[in-house]
Protein backbone atom coordinates (compact mmCIF):
# COMPACT_ATOMS: atom_id res chain seq x y z
CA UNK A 1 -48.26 -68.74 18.10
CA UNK A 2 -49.57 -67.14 14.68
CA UNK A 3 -50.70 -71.24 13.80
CA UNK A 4 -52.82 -71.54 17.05
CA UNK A 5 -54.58 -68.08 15.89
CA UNK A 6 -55.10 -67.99 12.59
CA UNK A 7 -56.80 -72.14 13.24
CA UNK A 8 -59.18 -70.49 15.67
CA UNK A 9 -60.00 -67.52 12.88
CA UNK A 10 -60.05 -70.07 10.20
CA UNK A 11 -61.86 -73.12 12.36
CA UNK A 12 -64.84 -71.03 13.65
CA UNK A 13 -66.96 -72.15 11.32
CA UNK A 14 -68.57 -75.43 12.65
CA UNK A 15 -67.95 -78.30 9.74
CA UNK A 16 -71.79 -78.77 9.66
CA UNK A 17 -72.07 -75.59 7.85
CA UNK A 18 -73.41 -75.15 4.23
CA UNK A 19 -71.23 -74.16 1.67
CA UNK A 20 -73.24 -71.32 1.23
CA UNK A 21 -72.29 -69.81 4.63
CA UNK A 22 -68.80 -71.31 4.45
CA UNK A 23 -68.13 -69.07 1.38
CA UNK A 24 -69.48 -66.09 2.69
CA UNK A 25 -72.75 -66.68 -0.09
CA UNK A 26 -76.58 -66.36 -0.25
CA UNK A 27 -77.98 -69.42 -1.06
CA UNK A 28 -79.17 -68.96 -4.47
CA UNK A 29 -79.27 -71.00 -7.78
CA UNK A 30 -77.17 -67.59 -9.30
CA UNK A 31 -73.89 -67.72 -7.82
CA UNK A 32 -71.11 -65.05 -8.14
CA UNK A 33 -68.74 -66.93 -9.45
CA UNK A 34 -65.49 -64.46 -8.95
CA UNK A 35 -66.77 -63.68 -4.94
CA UNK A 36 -66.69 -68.00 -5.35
CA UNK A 37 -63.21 -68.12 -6.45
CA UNK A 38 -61.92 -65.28 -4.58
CA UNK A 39 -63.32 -66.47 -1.35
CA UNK A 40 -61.91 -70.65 -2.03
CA UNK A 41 -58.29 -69.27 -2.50
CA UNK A 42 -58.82 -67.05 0.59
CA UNK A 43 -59.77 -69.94 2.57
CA UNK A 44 -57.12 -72.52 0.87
CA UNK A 45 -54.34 -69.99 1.93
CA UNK A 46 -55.45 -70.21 5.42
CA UNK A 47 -55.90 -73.67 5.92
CA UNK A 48 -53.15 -75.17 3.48
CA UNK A 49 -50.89 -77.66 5.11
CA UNK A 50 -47.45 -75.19 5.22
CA UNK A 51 -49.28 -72.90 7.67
CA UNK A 52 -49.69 -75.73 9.95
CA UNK A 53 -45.99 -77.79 9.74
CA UNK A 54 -45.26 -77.12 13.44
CA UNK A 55 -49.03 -77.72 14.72
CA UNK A 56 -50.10 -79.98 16.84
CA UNK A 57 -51.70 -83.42 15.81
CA UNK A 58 -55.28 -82.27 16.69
CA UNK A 59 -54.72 -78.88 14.67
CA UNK A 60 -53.21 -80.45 11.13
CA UNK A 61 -55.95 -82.76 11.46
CA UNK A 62 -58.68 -79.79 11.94
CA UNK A 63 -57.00 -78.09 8.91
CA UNK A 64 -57.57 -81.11 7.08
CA UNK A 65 -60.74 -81.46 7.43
CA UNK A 66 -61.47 -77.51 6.43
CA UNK A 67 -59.48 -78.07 3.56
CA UNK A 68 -61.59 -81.06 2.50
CA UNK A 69 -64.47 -79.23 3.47
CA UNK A 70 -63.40 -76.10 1.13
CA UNK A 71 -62.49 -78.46 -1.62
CA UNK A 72 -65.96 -80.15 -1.37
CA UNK A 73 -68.16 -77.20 -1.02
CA UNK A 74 -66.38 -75.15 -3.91
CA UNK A 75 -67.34 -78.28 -6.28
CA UNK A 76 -70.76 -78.45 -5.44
CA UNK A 77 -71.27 -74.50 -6.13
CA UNK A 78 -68.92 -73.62 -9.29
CA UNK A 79 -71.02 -76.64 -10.93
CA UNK A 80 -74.66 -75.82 -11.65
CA UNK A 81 -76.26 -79.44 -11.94
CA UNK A 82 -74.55 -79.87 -8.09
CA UNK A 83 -75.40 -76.79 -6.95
CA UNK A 84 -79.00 -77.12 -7.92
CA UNK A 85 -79.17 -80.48 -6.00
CA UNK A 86 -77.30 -79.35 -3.28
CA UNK A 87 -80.13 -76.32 -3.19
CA UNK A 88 -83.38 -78.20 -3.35
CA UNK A 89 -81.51 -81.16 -0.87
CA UNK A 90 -81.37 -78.04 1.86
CA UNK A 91 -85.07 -77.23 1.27
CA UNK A 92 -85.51 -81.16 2.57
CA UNK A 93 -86.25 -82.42 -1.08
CA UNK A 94 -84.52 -86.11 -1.37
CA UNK A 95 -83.66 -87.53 -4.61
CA UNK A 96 -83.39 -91.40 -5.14
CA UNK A 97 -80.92 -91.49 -8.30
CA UNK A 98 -82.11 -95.26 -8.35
CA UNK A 99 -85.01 -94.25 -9.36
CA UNK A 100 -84.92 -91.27 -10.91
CA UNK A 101 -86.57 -91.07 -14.48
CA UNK A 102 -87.84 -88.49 -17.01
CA UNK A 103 -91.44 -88.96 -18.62
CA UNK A 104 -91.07 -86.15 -21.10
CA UNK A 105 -90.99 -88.39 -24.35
CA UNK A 106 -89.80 -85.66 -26.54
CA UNK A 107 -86.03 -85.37 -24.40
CA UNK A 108 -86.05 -88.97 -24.49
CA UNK A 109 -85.99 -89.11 -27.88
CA UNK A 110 -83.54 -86.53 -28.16
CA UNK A 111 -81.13 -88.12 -26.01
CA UNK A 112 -81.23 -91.22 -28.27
CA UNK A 113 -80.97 -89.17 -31.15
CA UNK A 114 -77.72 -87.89 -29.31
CA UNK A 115 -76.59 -90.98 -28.40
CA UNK A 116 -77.21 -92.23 -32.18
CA UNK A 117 -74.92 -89.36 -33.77
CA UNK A 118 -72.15 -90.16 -30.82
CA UNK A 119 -72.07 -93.21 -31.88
CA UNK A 120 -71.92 -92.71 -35.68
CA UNK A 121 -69.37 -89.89 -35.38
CA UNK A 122 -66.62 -92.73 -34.75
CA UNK A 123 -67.51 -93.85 -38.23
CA UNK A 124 -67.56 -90.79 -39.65
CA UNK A 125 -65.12 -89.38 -42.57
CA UNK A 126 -63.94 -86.85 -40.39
CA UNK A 127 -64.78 -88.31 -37.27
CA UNK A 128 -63.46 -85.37 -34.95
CA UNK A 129 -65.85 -82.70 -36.81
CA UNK A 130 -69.02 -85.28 -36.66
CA UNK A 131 -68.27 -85.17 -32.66
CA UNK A 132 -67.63 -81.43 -32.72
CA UNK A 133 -70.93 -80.83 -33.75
CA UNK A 134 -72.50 -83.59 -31.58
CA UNK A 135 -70.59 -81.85 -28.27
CA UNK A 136 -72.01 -78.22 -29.47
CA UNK A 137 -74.81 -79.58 -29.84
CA UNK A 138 -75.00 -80.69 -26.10
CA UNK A 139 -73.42 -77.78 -24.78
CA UNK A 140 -76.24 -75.81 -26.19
CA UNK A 141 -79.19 -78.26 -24.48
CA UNK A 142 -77.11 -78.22 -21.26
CA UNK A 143 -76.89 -74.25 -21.41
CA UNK A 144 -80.67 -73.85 -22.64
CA UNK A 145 -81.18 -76.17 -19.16
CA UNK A 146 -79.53 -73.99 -17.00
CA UNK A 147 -81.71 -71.23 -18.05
CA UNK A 148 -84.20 -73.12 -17.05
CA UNK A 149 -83.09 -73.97 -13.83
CA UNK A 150 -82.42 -70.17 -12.87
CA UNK A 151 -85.53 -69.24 -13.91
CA UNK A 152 -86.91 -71.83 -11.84
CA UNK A 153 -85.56 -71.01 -8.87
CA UNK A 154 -86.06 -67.74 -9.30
CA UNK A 155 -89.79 -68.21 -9.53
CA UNK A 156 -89.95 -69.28 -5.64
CA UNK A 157 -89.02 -71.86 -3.04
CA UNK A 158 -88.14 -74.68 -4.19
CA UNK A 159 -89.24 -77.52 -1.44
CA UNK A 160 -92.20 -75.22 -0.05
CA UNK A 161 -94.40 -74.34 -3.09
CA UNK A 162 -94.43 -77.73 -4.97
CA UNK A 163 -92.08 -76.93 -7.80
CA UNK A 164 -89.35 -78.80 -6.28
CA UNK A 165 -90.46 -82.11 -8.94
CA UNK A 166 -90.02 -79.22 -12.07
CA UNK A 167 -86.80 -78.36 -10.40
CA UNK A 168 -85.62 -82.21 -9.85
CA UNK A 169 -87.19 -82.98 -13.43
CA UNK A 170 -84.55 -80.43 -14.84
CA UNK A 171 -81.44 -81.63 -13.19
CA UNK A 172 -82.53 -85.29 -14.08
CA UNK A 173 -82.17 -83.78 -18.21
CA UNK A 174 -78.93 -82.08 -16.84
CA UNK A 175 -77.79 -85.62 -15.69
CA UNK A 176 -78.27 -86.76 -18.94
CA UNK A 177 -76.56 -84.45 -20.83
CA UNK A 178 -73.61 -84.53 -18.37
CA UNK A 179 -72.73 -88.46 -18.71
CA UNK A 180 -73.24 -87.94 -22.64
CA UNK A 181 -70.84 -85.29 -22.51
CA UNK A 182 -68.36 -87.69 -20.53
CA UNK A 183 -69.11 -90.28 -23.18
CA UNK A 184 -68.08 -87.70 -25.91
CA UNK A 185 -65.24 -86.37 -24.39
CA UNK A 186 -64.15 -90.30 -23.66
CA UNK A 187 -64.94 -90.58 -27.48
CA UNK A 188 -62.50 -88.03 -28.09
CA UNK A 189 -59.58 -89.16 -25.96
CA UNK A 190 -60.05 -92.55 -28.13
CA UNK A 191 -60.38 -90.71 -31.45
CA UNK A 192 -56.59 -89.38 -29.98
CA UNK A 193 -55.41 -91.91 -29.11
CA UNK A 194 -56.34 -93.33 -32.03
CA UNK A 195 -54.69 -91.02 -34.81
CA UNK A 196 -51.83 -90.90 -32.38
């Protein structure tokens, strides 16, 4: 049956895997993101629920779980913040997000600077240009970040050398600018929904 053969191509790989090895990848901070894309669709095709209708139990489930899998491991590496973690969490470095903090004064006082214009862009004349610049603004740190990040990487192993705290220091300012970026687009919808 073409079902039982193409789960025993597609199911070789064990689920403990990495992502890395489940998309075919070097694990790296720089990621090719078209071989990425290319290779999820590749993989969704063979595992995607149609191909399996007249399966057994035990095989729809398998395909379900490679499918989750798939799904799980593409989001980590198409998004550089997760991908980073995901990276130095393979070299054995463990983050505790309880207690995860920045000491650099200077990014703390931007991000309240940040968090100050978010917050008076509601009130602004033109409210939806005020947040416009405040979201450019934080695309540019978060892109400015991720040069950081590659370069780190780049510059050697990252849970062997004692970089791995730079490394985990960057992601925390990532973090940052990622949940104020949520906060602006949320601003945004409500700005909508406002005018609306």
């Amino acid at each position: 049956r073409p079902c039982r053969i193409l789960l025993c191509v597609t199911m070789a790989a064990d689920l403990s895997t990495t992502h890395f090895e489940l998309f075919g990848l070097t694990p790296s901070f720089d990621v090719d993101m078209e071989q990425l894309d290319s290779r999820y669709r590749e993989l969704q095709r063979a595992v995607h629920p149609d191909r399996f209708a007249n399966a057994s139990d035990q095989e729809r489930r398998i395909s379900m779980q490679r499918a989750t899998q798939i799904n799980e491991g593409y989001q980590v590496l198409k998004d550089s913040l997760r991908r980073g973690r995901y990276l130095l969490e393979l070299g054995g470095y463990r983050f505790d997000d309880g207690q995860q903090t920045n000491n650099d004064v200077e990014f703390l006082m931007e991000q309240m600077e940040l968090r100050e214009s978010l917050g008076e862009a509601r009130e602004a004349d033109d409210a939806f240009a005020a947040l416009g610049k405040v979201m450019d603004r934080i695309a540019r740190d978060n892109e400015r970040l991720t040069g950081i990040l590659q370069r780190q990487f780049a510059a050697g192993d990252p849970c062997g050398d004692g970089c791995s705290d730079c490394i985990a220091e960057t992601l925390t300012k990532m973090q940052f600018f990622q949940k104020l970026q949520e906060e602006a687009m949320e601003l945004e919808i409500t700005l909508e929904d406002e005018m609306g």
